[in-house]
Protein backbone atom coordinates (compact mmCIF):
# COMPACT_ATOMS: atom_id res chain seq x y z
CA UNK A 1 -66.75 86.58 145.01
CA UNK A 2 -67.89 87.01 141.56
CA UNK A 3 -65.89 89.58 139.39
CA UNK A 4 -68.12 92.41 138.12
CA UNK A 5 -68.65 92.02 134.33
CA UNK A 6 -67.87 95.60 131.80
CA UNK A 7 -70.82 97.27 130.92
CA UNK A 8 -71.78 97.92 127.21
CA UNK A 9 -71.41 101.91 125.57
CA UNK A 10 -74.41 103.07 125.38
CA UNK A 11 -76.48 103.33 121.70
CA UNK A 12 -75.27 106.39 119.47
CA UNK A 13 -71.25 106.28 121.37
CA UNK A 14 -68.25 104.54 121.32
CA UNK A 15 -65.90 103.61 124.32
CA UNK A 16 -62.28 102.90 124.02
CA UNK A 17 -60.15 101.31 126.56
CA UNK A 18 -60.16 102.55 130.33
CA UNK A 19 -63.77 104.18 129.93
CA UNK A 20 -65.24 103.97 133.19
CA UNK A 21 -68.60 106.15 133.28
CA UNK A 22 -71.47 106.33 130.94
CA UNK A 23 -72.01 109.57 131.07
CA UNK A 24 -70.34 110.93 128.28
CA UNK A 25 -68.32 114.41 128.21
CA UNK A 26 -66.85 115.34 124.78
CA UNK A 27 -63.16 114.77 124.05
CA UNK A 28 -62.70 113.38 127.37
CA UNK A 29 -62.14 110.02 126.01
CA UNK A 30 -62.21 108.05 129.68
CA UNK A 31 -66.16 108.58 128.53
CA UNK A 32 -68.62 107.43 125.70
CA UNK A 33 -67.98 109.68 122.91
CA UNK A 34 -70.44 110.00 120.01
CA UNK A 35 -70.26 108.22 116.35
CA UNK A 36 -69.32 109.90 113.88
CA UNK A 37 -72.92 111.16 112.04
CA UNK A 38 -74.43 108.95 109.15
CA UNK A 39 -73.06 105.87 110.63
CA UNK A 40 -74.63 103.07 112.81
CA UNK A 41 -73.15 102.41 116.80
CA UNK A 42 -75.14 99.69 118.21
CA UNK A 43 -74.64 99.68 122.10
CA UNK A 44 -71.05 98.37 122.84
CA UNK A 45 -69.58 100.25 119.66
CA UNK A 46 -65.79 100.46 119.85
CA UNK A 47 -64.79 103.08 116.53
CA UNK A 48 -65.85 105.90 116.00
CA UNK A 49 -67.68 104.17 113.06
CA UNK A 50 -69.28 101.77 114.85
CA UNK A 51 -70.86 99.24 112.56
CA UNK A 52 -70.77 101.04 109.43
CA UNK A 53 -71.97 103.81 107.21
CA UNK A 54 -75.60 104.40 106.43
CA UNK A 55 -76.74 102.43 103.54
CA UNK A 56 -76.99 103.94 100.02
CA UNK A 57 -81.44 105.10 99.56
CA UNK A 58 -81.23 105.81 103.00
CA UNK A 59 -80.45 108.50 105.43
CA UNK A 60 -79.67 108.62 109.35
CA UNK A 61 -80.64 110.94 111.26
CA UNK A 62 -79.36 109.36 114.53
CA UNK A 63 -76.74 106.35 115.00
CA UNK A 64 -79.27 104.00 115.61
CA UNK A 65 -81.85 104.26 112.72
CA UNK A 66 -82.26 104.03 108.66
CA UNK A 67 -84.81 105.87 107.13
CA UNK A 68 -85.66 105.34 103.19
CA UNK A 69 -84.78 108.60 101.23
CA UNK A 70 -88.53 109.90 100.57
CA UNK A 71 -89.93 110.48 97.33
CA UNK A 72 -88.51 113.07 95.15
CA UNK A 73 -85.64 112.94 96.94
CA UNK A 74 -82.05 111.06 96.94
CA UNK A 75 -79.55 109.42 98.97
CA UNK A 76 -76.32 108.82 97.04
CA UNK A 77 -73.58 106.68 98.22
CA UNK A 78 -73.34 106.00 102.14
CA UNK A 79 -73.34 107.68 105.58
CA UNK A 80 -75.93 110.78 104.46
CA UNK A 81 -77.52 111.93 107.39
CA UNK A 82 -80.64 113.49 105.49
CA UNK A 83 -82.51 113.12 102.40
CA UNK A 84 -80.85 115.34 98.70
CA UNK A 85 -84.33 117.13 97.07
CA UNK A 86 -84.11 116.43 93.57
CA UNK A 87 -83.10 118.77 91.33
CA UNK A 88 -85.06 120.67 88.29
CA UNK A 89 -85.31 118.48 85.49
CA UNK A 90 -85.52 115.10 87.44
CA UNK A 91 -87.61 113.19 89.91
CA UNK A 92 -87.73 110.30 92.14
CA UNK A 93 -90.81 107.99 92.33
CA UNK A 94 -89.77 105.82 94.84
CA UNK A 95 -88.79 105.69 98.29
CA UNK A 96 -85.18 104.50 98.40
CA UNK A 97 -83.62 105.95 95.50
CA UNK A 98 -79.75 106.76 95.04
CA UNK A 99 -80.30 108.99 92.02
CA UNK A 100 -82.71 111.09 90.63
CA UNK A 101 -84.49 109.92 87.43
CA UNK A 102 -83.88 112.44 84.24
CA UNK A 103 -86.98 113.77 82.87
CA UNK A 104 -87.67 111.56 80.13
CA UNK A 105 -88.43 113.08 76.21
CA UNK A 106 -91.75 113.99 76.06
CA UNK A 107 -91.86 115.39 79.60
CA UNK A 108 -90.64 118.41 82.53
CA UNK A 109 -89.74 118.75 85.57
CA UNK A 110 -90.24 121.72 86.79
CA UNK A 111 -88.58 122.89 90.30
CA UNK A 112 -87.33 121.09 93.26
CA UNK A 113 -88.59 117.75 94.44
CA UNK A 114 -90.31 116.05 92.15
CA UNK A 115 -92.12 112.71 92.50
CA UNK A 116 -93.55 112.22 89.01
CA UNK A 117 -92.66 114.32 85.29
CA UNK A 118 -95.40 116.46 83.97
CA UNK A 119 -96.20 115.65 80.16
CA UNK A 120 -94.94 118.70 77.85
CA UNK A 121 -97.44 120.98 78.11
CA UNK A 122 -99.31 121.51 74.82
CA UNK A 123 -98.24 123.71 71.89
CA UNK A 124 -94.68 123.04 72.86
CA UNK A 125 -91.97 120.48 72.49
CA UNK A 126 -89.80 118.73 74.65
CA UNK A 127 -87.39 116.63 72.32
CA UNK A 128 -84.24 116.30 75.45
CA UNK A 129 -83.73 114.29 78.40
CA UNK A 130 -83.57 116.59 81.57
CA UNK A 131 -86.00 119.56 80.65
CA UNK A 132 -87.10 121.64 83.80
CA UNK A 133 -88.91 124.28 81.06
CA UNK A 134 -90.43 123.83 77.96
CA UNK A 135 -88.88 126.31 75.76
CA UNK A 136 -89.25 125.17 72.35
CA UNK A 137 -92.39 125.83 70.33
CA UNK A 138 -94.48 123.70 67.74
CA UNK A 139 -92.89 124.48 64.60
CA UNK A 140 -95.23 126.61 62.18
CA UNK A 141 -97.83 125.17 60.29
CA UNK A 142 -98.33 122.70 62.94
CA UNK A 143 -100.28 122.30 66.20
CA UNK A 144 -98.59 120.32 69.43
CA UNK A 145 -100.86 118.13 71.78
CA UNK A 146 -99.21 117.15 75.19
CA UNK A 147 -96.42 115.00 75.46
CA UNK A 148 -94.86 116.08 72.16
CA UNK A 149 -91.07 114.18 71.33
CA UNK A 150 -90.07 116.30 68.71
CA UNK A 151 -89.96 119.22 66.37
CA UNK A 152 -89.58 117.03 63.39
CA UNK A 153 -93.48 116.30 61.77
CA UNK A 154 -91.54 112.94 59.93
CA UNK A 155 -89.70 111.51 63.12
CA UNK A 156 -91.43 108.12 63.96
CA UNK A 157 -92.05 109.15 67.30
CA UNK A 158 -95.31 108.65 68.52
CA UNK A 159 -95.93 112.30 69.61
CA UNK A 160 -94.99 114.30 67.41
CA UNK A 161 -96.08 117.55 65.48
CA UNK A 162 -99.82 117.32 63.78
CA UNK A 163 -99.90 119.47 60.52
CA UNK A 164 -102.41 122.34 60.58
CA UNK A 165 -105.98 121.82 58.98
CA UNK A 166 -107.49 123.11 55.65
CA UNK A 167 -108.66 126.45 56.14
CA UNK A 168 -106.76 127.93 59.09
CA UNK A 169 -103.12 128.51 59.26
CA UNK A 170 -100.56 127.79 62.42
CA UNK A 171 -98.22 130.32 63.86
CA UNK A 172 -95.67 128.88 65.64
CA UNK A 173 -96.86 127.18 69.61
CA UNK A 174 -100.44 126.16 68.31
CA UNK A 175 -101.91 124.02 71.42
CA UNK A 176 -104.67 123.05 69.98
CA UNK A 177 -107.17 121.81 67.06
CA UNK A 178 -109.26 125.01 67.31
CA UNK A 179 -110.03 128.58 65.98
CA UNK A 180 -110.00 131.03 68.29
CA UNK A 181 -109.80 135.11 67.40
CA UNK A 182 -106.51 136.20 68.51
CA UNK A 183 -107.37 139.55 70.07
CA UNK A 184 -106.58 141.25 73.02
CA UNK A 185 -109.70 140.04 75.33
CA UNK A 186 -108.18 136.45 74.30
CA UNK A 187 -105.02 135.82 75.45
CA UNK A 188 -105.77 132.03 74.58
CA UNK A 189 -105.85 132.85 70.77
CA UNK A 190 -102.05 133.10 70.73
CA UNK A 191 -102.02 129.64 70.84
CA UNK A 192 -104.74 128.45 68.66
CA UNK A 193 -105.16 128.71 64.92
CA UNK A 194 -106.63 131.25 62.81
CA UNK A 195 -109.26 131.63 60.40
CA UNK A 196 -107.23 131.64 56.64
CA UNK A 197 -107.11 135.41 55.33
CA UNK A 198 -109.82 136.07 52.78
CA UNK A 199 -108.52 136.34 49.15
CA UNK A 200 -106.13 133.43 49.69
CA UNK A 201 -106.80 129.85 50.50
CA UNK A 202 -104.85 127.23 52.94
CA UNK A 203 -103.81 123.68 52.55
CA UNK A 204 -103.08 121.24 55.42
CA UNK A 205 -100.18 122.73 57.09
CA UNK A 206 -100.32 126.23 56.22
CA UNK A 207 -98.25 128.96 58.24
CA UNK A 208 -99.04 131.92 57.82
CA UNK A 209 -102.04 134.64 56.80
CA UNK A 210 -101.97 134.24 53.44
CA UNK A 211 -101.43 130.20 52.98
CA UNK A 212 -101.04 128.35 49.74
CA UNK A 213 -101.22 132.06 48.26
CA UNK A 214 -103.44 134.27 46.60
CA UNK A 215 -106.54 132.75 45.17
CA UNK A 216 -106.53 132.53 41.30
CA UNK A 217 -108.29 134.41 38.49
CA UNK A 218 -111.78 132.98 38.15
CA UNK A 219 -111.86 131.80 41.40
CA UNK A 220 -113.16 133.40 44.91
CA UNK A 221 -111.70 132.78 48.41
CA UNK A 222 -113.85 133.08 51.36
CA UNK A 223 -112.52 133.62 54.76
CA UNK A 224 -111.15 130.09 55.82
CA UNK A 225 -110.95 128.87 52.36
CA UNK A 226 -108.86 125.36 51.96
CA UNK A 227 -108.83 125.92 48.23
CA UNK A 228 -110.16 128.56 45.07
CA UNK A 229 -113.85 128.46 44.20
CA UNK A 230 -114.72 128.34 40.89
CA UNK A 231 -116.80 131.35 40.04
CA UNK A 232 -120.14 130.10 38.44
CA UNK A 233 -121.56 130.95 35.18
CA UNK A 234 -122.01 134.45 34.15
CA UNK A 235 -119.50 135.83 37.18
CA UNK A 236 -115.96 136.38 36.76
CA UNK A 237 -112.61 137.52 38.83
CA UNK A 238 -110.37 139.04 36.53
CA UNK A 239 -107.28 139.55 38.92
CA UNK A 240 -106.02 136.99 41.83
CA UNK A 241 -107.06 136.81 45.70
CA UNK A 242 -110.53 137.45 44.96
CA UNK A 243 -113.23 137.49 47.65
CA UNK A 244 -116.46 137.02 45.78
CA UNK A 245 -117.66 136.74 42.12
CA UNK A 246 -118.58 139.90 39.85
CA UNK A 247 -121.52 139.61 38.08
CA UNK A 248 -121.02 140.21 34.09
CA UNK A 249 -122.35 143.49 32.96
CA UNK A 250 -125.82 143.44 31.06
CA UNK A 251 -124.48 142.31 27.20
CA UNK A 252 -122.11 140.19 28.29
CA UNK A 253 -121.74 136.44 29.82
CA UNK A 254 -119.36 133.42 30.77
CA UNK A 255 -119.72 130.53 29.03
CA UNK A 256 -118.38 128.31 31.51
CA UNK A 257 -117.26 128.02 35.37
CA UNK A 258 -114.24 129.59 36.95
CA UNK A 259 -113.92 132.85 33.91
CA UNK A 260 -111.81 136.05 34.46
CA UNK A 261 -113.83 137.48 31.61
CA UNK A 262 -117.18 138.34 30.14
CA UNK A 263 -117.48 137.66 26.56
CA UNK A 264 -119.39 140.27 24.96
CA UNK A 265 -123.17 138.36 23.24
């Protein structure tokens, strides 16, 4: 006669001594009893722990299989029986990954599980690691394309903050190189520039309505000026932030450009 040999536990259990069934009944342990979640039990498992913890990137949803932690997700350390979302300001790219990826400068990550960073949206700037909002603003007299690094227009970075045109002036979150009317029917004109006030003129970088300041004596400022315009001969302006030249009364002329007087003939 030929002695019958033990058979194996079954996948997913472990069997200590004595175990004679395979049917398994829980905390009866004369049966298979089940591993311990997030960890391997090939068939003849003996612990509890069977063959060891799930590996780190990777989740196990039964005792038997390894499945990669899916994109914008995580799987730290070992034995995690389903995937961690990533959290706002960070993002996996990969299958596999232990640990989210911090939203790099320059970007957001807005909500939960995220596979790639969006680029700072325009007109605002995103100078920290981590960002799930942009919440800082181009600084005045300044416009922001997307992907800005900083707030500082002299930083080195390669995105940084673009000084405002001659002409127009830039409230603070300008998103882009453009005029547009900010009125009520245009919602987008909050974040564009604007036409420099008439009677004053604006240099490069200008913040505000009135710019560089009022235009000067002999000289007239159009709407959208970038600097005074001499008045020609025969006109004058006699006080600052003029608009247009004044002709000189009948009797009277300007012997030369940019006057604030008539001299009498």
């Amino acid at each position: 006669l030929v002695a019958e040999q033990p058979f194996p536990c079954p996948v997913g259990s472990w069997c200590r001594e004595g175990v004679s069934t395979d049917t398994p009944s829980l905390h009866n342990y004369s049966t298979p009893q089940p591993c311990f979640d997030g960890f391997f039990c090939p068939r003849g498992s003996t612990t509890p722990e069977g063959s060891g913890p799930c590996p780190t990137g990777y989740y196990c949803a039964s005792q038997t299989i390894a499945t990669p932690c899916p994109r914008g997700h995580y799987c730290p350390g070992v034995g995690n029986i389903e995937p961690v979302p990533c959290y706002p300001g960070s993002y996996a790219d990969s299958t596999g990954m232990a640990n989210c990826t911090l939203c790099e400068i320059g970007h957001v990550c807005h909500g939960w599980v995220r596979e790639l960073p969006d680029k700072c949206p325009a007109g605002m700037v995103c100078d920290s690691r981590g960002l799930s909002v942009a919440e800082k603003e181009c600084p005045p007299g300044y416009y922001c394309e997307e992907g800005t690094m900083t707030d500082d227009p002299s930083d080195a970075a390669t995105k940084r903050p673009v000084p405002c045109p001659p002409g127009v002036y830039c409230l603070g979150g300008v998103a882009v190189n453009a005029t547009i009317s900010w009125v009520p029917a245009r919602e987008d004109g909050k974040r564009a520039m604007q036409i420099c006030e008439e009677g004053y003129f604006c240099e490069s970088g200008s913040s505000s309505p009135s710019g560089s300041g009022p235009c000067f004596a002999g000289h007239h400022c159009p709407p959208g000026s970038p600097y005074p315009v001499q008045n020609p001969v025969g006109t004058f302006s006699a006080e600052t932030g003029g608009i247009n030249p004044t002709l000189c009364f009948p009797g009277f002329y300007t012997p030369a450009k940019a006057s604030s007087g008539c001299i009498s003939c």
